[in-house]
Protein backbone atom coordinates (compact mmCIF):
# COMPACT_ATOMS: atom_id res chain seq x y z
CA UNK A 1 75.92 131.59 108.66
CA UNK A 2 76.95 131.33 105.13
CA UNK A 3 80.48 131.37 105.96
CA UNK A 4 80.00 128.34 108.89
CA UNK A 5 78.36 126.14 106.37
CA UNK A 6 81.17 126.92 103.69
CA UNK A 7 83.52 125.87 106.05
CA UNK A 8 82.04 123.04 107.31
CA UNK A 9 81.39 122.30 103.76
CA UNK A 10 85.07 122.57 103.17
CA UNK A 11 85.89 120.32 106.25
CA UNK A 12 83.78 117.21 105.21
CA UNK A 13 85.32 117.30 101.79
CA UNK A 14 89.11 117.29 103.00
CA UNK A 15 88.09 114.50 105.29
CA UNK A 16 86.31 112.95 102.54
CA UNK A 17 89.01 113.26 100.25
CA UNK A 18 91.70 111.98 103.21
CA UNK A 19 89.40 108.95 103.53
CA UNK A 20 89.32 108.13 99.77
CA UNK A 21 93.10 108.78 99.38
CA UNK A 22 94.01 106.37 102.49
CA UNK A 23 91.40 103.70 101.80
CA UNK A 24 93.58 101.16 100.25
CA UNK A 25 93.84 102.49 96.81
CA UNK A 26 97.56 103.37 95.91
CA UNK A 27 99.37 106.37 95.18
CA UNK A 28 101.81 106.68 92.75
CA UNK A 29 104.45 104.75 94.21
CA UNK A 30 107.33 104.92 91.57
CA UNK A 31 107.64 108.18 92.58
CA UNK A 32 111.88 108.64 93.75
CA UNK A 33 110.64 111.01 96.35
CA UNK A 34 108.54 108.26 98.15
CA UNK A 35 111.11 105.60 97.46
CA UNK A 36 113.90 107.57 99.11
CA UNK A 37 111.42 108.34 102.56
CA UNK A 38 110.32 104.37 102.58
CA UNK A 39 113.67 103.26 102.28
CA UNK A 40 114.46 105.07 105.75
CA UNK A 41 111.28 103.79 107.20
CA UNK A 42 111.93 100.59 106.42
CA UNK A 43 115.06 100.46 107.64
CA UNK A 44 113.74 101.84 111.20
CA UNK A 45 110.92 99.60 111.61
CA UNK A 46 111.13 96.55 108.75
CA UNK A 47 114.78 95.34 108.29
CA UNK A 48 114.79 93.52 111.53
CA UNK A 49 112.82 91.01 110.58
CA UNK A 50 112.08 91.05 106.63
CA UNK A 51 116.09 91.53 106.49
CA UNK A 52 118.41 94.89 105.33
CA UNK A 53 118.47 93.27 101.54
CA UNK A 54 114.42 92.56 101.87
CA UNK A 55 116.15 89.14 102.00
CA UNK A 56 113.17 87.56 105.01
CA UNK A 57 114.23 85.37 107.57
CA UNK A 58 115.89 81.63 106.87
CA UNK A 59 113.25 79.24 106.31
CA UNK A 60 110.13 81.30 105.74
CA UNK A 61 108.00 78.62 104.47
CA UNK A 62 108.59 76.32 107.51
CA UNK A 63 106.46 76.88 110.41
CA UNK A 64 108.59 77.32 113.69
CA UNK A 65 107.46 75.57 117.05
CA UNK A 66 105.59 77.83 118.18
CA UNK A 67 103.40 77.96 114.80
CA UNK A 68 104.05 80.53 113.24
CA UNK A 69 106.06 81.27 110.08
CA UNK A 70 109.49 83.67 109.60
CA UNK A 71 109.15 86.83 108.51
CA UNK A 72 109.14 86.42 104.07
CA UNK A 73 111.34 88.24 102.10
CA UNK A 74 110.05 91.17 100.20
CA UNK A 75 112.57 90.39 96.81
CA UNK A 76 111.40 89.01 93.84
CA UNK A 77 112.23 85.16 96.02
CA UNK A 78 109.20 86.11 98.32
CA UNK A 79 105.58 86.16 97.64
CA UNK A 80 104.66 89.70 98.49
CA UNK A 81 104.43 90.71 94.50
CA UNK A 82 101.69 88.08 94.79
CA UNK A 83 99.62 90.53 96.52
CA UNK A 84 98.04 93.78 95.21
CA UNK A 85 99.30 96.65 97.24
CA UNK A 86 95.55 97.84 99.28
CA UNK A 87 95.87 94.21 100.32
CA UNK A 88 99.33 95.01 101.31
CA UNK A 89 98.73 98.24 103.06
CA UNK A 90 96.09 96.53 104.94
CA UNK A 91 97.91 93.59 106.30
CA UNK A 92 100.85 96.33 107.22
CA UNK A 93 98.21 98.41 108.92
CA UNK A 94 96.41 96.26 111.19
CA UNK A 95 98.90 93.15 110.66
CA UNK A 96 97.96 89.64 109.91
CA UNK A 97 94.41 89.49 111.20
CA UNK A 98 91.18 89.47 109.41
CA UNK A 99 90.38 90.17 107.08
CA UNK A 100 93.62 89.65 105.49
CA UNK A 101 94.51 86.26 107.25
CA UNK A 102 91.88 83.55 108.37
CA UNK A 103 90.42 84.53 112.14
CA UNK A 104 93.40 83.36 114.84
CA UNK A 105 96.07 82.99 112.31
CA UNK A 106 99.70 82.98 114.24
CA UNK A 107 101.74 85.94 113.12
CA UNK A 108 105.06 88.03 114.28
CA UNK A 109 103.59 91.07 112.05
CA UNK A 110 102.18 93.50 113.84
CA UNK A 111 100.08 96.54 113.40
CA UNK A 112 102.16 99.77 111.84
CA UNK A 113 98.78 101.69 111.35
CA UNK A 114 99.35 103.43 115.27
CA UNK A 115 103.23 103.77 114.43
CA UNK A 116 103.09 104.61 111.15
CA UNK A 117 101.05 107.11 108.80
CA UNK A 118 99.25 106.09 105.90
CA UNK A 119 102.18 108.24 103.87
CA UNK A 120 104.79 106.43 105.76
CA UNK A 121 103.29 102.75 104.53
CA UNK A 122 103.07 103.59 101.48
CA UNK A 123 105.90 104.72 101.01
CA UNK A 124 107.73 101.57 102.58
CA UNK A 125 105.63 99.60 100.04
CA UNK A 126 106.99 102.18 97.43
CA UNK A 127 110.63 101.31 98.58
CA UNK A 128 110.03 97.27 98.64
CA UNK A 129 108.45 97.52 95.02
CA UNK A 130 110.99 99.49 93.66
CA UNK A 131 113.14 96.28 94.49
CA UNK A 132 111.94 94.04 92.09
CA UNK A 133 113.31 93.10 88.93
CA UNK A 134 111.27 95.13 86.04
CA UNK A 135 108.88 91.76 85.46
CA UNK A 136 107.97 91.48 88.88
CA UNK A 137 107.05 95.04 89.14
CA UNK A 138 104.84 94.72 85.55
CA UNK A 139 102.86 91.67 87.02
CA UNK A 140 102.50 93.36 90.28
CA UNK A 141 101.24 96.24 88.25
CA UNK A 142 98.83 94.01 86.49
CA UNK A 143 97.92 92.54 89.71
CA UNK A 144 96.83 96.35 90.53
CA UNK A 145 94.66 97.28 87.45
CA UNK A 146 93.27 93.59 87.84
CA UNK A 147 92.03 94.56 91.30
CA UNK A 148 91.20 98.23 90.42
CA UNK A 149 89.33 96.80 87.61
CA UNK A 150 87.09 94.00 89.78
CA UNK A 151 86.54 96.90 92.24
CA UNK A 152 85.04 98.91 89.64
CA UNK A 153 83.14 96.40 88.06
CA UNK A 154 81.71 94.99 91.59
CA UNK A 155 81.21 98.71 92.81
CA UNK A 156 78.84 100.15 90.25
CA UNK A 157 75.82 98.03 89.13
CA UNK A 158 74.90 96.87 85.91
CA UNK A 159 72.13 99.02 84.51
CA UNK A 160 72.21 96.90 81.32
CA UNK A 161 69.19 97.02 79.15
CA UNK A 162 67.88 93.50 78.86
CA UNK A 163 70.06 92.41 82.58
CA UNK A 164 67.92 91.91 85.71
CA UNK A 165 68.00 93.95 88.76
């Protein structure tokens, strides 16, 4: 009995840990390693539309006939250093819908989160970063610990002396 509920034990907390790793917070993604694998996955599934040199598609910021937008470019030119990378993993999981675009928003992006493993967007987001010039990766990084740091501080309530609860 004692070995079941060890090993159940030990179940739950590699799930738990698997949930907290893939839950939007990123891994290290300077890493060569990841870099290297993204680059390939990106070229297999990405490239088509968001362009070999992460260049996007003519004319991104003009809405085509049918209402939707071109695919952006992922260089420093684009506005995906704008956004901190869960937010990015997100939208490249489960694609332009909400909650990372306003409910029926018109998008070409799909989903990658049945296609692709967590691992594998990552490390595509590892490859795009790894683009930039050196200041767009520092604000992106400040983007980061700016969102890592409002997460914290909305996470975990004040227990202030002297602050209402």
């Amino acid at each position: 009995m004692r070995s079941l509920i060890r090993t159940l034990s030990l179940i739950t907390l590699m799930a738990l840990t698997a949930c907290t790793r893939h839950s939007g917070e990123a891994p290290n993604l300077n890493a060569p390693e990841r870099v290297a694998a993204g680059q390939i996955i990106y070229a297999q599934h990405c490239a088509a539309c968001h362009g070999a040199k992460l260049e996007g598609q003519p004319d991104w910021t003009t809405r085509q006939a049918n209402g939707r937008l071109p695919a952006p470019p992922h260089d420093d030119s684009g506005h995906t250093w704008h956004h901190d990378s869960a937010l990015l993993f997100g939208i490249v999981k489960s694609g332009l819908v909400p909650p990372y675009a306003p409910p029926h928003y018109l998008s070409d992006m799909p989903a990658f989160g049945a296609r692709l493993s967590d691992e594998d967007i990552w490390n595509v987001l590892a490859f795009i970063r790894s683009r930039w010039s050196p200041e767009v990766r520092a604000r992106h990084e400040a983007l980061d610990a700016a969102v890592r740091q409002q997460r914290a501080d909305t996470s975990s309530p004040d227990i202030s002396p002297g602050r209402p609860r």
